[in-house]
PDB file of N, CA and C in Angstrom:
ATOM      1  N   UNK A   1       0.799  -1.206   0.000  1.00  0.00           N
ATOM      2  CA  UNK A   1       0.000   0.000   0.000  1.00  0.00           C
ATOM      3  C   UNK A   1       0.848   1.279   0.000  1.00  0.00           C
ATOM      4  N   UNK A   2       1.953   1.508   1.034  1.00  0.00           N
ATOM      5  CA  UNK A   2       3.257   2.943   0.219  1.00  0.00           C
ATOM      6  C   UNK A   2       3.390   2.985  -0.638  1.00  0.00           C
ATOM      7  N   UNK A   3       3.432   2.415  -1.640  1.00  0.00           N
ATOM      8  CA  UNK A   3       3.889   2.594  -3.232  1.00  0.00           C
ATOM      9  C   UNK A   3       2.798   3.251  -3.739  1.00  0.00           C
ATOM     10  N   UNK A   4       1.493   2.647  -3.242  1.00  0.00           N
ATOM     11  CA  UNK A   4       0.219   3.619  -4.311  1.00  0.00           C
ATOM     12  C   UNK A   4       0.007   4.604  -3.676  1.00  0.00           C
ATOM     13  N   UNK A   5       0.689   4.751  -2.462  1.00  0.00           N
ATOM     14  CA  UNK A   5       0.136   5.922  -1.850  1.00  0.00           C
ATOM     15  C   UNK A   5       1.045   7.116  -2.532  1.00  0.00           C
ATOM     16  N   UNK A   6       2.754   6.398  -2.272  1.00  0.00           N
ATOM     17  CA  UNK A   6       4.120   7.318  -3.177  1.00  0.00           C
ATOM     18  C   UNK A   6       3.433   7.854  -4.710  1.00  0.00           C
ATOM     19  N   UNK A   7       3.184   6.910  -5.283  1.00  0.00           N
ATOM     20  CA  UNK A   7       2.603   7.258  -6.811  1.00  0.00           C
ATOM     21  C   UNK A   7       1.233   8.456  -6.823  1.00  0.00           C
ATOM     22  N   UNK A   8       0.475   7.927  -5.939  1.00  0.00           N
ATOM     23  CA  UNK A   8      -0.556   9.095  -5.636  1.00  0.00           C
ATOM     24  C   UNK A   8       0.031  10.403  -5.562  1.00  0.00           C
ATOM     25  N   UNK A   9       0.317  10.851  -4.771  1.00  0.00           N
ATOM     26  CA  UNK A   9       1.301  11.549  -4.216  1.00  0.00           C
ATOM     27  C   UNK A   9       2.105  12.732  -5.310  1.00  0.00           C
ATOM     28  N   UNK A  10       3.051  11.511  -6.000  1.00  0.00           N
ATOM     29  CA  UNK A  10       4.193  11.843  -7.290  1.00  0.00           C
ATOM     30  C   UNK A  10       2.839  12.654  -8.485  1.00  0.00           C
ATOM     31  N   UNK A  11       1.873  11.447  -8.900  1.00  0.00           N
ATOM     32  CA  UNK A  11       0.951  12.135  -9.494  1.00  0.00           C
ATOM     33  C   UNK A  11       0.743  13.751  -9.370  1.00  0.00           C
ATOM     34  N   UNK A  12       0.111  13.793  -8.422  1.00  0.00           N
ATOM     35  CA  UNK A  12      -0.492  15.237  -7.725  1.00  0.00           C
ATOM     36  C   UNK A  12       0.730  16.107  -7.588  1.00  0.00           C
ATOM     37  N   UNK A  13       2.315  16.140  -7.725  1.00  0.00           N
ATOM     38  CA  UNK A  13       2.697  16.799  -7.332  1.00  0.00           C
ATOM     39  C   UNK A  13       2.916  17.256  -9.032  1.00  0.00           C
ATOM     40  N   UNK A  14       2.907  15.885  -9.559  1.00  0.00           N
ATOM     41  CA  UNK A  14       3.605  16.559 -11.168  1.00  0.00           C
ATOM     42  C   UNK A  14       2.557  17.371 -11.619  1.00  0.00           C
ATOM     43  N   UNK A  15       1.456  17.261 -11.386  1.00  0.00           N
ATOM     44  CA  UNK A  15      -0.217  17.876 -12.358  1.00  0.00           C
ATOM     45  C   UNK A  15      -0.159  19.693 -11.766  1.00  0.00           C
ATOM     46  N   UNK A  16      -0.276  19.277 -10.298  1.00  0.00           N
ATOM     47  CA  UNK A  16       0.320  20.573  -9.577  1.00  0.00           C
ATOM     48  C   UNK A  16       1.152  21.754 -10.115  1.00  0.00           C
ATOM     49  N   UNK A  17       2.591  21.110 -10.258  1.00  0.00           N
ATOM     50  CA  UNK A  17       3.897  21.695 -10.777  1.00  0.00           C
ATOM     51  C   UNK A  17       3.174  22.201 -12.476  1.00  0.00           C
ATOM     52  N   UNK A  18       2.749  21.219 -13.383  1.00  0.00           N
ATOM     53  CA  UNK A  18       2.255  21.666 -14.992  1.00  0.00           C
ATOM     54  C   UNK A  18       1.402  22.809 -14.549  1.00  0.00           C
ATOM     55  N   UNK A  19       0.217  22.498 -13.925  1.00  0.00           N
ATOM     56  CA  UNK A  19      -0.553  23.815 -14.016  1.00  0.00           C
ATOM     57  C   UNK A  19      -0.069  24.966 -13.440  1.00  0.00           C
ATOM     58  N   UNK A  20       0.568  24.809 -11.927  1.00  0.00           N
ATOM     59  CA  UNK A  20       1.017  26.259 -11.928  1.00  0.00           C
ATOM     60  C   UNK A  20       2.181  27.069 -13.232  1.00  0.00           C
ATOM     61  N   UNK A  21       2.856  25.889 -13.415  1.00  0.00           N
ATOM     62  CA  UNK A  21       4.050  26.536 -14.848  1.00  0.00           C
ATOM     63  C   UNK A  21       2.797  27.267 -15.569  1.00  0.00           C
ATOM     64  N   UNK A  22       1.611  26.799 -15.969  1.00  0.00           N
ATOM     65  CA  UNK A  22       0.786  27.354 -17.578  1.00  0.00           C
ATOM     66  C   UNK A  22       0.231  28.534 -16.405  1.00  0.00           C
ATOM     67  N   UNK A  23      -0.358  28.616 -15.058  1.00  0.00           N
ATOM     68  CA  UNK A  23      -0.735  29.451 -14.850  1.00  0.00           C
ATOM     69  C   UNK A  23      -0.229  30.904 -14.625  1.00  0.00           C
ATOM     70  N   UNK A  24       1.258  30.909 -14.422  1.00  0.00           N
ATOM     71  CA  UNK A  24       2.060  31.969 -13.610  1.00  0.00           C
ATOM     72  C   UNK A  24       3.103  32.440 -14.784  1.00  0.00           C
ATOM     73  N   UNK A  25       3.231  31.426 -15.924  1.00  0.00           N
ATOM     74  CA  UNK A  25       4.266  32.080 -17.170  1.00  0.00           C
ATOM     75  C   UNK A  25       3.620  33.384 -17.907  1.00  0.00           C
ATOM     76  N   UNK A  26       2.908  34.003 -17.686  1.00  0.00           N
ATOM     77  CA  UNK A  26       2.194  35.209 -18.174  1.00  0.00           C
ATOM     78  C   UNK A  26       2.910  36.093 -17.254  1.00  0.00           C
ATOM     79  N   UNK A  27       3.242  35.457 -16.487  1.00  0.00           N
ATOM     80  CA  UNK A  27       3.932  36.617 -15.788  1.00  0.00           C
ATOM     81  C   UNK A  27       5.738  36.264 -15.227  1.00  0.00           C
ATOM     82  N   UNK A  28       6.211  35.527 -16.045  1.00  0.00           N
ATOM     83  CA  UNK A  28       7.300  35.140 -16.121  1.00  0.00           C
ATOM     84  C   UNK A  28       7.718  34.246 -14.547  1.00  0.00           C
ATOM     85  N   UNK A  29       6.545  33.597 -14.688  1.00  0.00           N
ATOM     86  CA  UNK A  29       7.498  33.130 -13.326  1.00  0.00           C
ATOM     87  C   UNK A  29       7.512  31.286 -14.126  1.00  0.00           C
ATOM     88  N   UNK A  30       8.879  31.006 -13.835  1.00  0.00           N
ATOM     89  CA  UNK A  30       8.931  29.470 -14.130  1.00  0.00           C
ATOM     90  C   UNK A  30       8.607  28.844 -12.536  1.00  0.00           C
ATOM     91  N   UNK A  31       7.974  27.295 -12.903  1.00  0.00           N
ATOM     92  CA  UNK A  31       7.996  26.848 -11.618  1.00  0.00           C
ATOM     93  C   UNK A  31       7.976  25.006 -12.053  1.00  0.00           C
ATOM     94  N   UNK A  32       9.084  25.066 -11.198  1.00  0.00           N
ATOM     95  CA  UNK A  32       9.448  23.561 -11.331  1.00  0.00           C
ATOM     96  C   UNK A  32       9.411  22.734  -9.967  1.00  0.00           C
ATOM     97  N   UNK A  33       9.684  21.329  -9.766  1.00  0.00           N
ATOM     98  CA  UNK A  33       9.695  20.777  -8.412  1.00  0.00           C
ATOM     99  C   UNK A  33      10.597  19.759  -8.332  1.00  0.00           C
ATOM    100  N   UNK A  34      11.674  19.326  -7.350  1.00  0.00           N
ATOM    101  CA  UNK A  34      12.154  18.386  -7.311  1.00  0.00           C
ATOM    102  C   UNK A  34      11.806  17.159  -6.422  1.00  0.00           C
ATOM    103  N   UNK A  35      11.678  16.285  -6.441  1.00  0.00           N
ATOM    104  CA  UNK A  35      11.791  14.790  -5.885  1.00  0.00           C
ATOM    105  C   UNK A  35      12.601  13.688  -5.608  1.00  0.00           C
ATOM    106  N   UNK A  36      13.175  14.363  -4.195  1.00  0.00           N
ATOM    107  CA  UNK A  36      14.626  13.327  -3.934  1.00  0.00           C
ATOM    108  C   UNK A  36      14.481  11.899  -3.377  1.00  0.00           C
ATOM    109  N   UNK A  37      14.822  10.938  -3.726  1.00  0.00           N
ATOM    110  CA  UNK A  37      14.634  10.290  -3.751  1.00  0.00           C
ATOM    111  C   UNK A  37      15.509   9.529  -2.135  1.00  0.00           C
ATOM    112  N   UNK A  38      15.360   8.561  -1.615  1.00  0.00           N
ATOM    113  CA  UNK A  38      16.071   7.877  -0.342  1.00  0.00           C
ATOM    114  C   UNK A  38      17.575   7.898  -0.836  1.00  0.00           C
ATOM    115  N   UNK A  39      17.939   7.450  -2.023  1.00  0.00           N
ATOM    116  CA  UNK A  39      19.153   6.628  -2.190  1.00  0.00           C
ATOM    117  C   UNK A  39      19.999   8.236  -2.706  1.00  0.00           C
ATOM    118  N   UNK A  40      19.344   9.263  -3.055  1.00  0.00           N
ATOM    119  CA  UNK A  40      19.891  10.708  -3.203  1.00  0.00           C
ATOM    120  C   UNK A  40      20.938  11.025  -2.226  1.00  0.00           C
ATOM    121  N   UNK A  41      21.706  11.949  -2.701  1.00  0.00           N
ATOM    122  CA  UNK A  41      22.857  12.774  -1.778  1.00  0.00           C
ATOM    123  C   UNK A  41      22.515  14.079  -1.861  1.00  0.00           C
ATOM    124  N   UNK A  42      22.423  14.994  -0.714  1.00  0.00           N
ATOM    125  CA  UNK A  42      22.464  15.797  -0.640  1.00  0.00           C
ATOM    126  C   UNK A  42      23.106  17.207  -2.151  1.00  0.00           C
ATOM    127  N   UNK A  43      24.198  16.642  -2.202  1.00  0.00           N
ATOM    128  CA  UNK A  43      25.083  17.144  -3.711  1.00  0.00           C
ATOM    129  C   UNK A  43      24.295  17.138  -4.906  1.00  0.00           C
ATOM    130  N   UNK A  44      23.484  16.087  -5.250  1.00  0.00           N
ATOM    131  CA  UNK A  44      22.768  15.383  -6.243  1.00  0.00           C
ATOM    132  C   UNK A  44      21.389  16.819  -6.366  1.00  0.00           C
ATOM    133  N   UNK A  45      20.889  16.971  -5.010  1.00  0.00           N
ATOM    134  CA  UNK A  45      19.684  17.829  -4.746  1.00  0.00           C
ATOM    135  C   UNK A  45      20.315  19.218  -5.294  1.00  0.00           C
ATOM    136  N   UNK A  46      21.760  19.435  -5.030  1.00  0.00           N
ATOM    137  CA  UNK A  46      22.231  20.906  -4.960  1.00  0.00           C
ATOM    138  C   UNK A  46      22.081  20.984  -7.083  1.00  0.00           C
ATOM    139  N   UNK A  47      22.511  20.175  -7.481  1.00  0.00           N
ATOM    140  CA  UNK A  47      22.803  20.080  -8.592  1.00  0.00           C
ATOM    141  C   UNK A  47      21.583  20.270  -9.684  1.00  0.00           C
ATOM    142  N   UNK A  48      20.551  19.628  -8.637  1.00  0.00           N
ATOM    143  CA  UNK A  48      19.278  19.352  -9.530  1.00  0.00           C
ATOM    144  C   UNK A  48      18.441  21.031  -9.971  1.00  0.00           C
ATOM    145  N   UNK A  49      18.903  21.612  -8.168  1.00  0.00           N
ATOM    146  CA  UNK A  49      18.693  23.315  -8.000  1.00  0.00           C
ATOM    147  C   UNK A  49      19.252  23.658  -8.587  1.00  0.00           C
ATOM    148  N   UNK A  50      20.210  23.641  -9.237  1.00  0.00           N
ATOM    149  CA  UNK A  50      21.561  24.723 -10.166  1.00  0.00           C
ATOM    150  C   UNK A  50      20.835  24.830 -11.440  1.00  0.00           C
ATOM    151  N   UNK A  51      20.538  23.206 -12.172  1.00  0.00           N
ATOM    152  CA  UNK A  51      20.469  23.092 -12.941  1.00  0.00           C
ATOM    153  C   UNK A  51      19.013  23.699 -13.533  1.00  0.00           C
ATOM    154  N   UNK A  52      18.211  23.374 -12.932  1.00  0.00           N
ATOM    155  CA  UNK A  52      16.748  24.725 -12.758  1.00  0.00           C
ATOM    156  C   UNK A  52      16.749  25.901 -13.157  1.00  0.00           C
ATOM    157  N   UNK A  53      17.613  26.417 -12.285  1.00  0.00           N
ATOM    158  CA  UNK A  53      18.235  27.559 -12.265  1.00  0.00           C
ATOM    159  C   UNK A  53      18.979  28.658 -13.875  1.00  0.00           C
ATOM    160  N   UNK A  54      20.084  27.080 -14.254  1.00  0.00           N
ATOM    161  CA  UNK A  54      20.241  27.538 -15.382  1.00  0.00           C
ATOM    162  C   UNK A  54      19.996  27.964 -16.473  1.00  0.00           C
ATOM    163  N   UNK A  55      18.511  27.096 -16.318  1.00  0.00           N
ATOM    164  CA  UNK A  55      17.593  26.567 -17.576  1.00  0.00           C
ATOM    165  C   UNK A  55      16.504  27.595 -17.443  1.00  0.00           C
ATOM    166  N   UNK A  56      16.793  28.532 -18.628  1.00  0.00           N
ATOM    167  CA  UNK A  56      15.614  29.790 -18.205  1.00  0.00           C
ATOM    168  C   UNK A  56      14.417  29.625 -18.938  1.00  0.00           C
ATOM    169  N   UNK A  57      14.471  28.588 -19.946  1.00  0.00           N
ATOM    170  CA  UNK A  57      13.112  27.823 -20.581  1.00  0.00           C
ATOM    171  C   UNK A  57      12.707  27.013 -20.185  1.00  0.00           C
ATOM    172  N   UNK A  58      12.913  26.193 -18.892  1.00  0.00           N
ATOM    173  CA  UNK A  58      12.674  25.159 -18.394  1.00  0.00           C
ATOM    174  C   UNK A  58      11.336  25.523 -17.498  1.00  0.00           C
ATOM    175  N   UNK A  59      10.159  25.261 -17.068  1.00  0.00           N
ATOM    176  CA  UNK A  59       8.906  25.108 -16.473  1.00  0.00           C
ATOM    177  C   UNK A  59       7.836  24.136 -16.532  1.00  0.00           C
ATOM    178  N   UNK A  60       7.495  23.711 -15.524  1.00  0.00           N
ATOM    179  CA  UNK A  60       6.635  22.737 -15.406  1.00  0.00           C
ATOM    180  C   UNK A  60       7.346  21.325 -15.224  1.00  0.00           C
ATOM    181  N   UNK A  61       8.374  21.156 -15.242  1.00  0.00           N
ATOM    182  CA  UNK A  61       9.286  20.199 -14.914  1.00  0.00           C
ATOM    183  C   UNK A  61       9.089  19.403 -13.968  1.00  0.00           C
ATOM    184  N   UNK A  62       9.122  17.971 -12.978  1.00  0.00           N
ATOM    185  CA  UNK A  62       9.305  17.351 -12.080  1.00  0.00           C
ATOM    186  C   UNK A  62      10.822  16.660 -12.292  1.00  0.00           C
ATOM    187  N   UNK A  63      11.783  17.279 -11.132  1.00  0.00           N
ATOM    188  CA  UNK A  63      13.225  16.224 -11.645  1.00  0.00           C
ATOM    189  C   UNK A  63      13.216  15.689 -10.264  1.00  0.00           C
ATOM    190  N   UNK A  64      13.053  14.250 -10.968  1.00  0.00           N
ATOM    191  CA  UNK A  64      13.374  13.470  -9.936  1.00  0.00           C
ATOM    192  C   UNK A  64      14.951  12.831  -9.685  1.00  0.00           C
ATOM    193  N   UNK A  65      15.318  12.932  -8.235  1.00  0.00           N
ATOM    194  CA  UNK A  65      16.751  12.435  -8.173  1.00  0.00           C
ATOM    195  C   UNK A  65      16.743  11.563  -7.125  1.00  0.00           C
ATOM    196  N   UNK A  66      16.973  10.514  -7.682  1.00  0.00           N
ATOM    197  CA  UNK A  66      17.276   8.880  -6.821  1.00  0.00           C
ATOM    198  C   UNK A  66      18.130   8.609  -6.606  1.00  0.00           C
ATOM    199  N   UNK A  67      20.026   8.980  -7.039  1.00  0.00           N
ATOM    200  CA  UNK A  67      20.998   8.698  -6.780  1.00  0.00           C
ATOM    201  C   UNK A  67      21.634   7.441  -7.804  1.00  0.00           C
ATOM    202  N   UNK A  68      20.546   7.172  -9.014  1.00  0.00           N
ATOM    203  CA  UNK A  68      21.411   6.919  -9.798  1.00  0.00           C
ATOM    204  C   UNK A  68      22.815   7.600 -10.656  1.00  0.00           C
ATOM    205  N   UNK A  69      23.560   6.876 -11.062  1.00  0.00           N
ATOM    206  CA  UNK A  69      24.460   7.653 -11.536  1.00  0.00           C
ATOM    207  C   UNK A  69      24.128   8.117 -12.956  1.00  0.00           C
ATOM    208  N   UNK A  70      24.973   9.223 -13.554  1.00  0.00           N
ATOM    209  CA  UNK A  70      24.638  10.101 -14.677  1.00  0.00           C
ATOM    210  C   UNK A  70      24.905   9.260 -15.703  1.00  0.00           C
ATOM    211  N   UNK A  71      23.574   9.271 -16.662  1.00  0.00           N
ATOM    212  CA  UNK A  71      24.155   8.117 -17.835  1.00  0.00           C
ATOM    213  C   UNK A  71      23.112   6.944 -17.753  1.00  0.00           C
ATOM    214  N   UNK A  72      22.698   6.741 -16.848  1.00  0.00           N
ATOM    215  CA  UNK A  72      21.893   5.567 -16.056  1.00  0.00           C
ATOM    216  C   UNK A  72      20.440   5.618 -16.198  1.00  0.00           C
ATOM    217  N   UNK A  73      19.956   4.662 -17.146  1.00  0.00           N
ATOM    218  CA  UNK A  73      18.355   5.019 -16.795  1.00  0.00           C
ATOM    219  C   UNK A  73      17.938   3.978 -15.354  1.00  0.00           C
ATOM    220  N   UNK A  74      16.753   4.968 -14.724  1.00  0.00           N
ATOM    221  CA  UNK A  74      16.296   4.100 -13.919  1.00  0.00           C
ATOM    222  C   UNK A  74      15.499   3.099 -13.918  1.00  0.00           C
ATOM    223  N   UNK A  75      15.396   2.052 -13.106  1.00  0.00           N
ATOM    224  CA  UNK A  75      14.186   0.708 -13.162  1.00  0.00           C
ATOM    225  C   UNK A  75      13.053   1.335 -13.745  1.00  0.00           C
ATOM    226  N   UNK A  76      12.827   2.840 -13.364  1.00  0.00           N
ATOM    227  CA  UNK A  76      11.285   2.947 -14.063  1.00  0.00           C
ATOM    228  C   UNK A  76      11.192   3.818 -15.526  1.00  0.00           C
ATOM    229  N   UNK A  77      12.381   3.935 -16.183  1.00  0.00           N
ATOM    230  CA  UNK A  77      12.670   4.314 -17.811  1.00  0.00           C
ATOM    231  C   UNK A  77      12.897   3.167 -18.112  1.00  0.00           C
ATOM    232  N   UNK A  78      13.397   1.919 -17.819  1.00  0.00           N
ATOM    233  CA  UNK A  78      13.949   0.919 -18.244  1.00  0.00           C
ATOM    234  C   UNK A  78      12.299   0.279 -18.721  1.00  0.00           C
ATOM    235  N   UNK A  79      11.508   0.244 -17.537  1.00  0.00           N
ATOM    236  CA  UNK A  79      10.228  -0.254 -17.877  1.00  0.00           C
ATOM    237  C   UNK A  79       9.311   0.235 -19.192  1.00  0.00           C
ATOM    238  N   UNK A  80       9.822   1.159 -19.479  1.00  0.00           N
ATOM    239  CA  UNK A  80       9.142   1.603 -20.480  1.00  0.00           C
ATOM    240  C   UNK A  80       8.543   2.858 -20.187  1.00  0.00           C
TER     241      UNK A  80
END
């Protein structure tokens, strides 16, 4: 039952994150969200913020960071 509750959850945060991006870009605000994952490092989170940051076309985004390494798809890209 955690897992459907996690997925519930992940759902609502990504639908969340899309609509505020379409609602608030009229007025230039980007808005993205991250999702760290257990197996994450602290560093990994800093990186995920930078990279947000950099990206001035980037909105509506969910980046999730699990602590795989760079290069690496995870069990749940692998799935399809």
């Amino acid at each position: 039952m955690p897992a459907v509750l996690a997925a519930l959850a992940n759902g609502g945060l990504t639908a969340a994150t899309g609509s505020l991006a379409i609602e608030y870009a009229a007025y230039g605000i980007r808005v993205n969200a991250i999702s760290p994952g257990r197996a994450g490092q602290v560093s990994d989170v800093v990186d995920g913020v930078l990279l947000l940051e950099s990206s001035p076309g980037m909105t509506g985004k969910l980046l999730r960071i699990d602590g795989t390494p760079k290069g690496q798809a995870t069990s749940r890209e692998n799935a399809g």
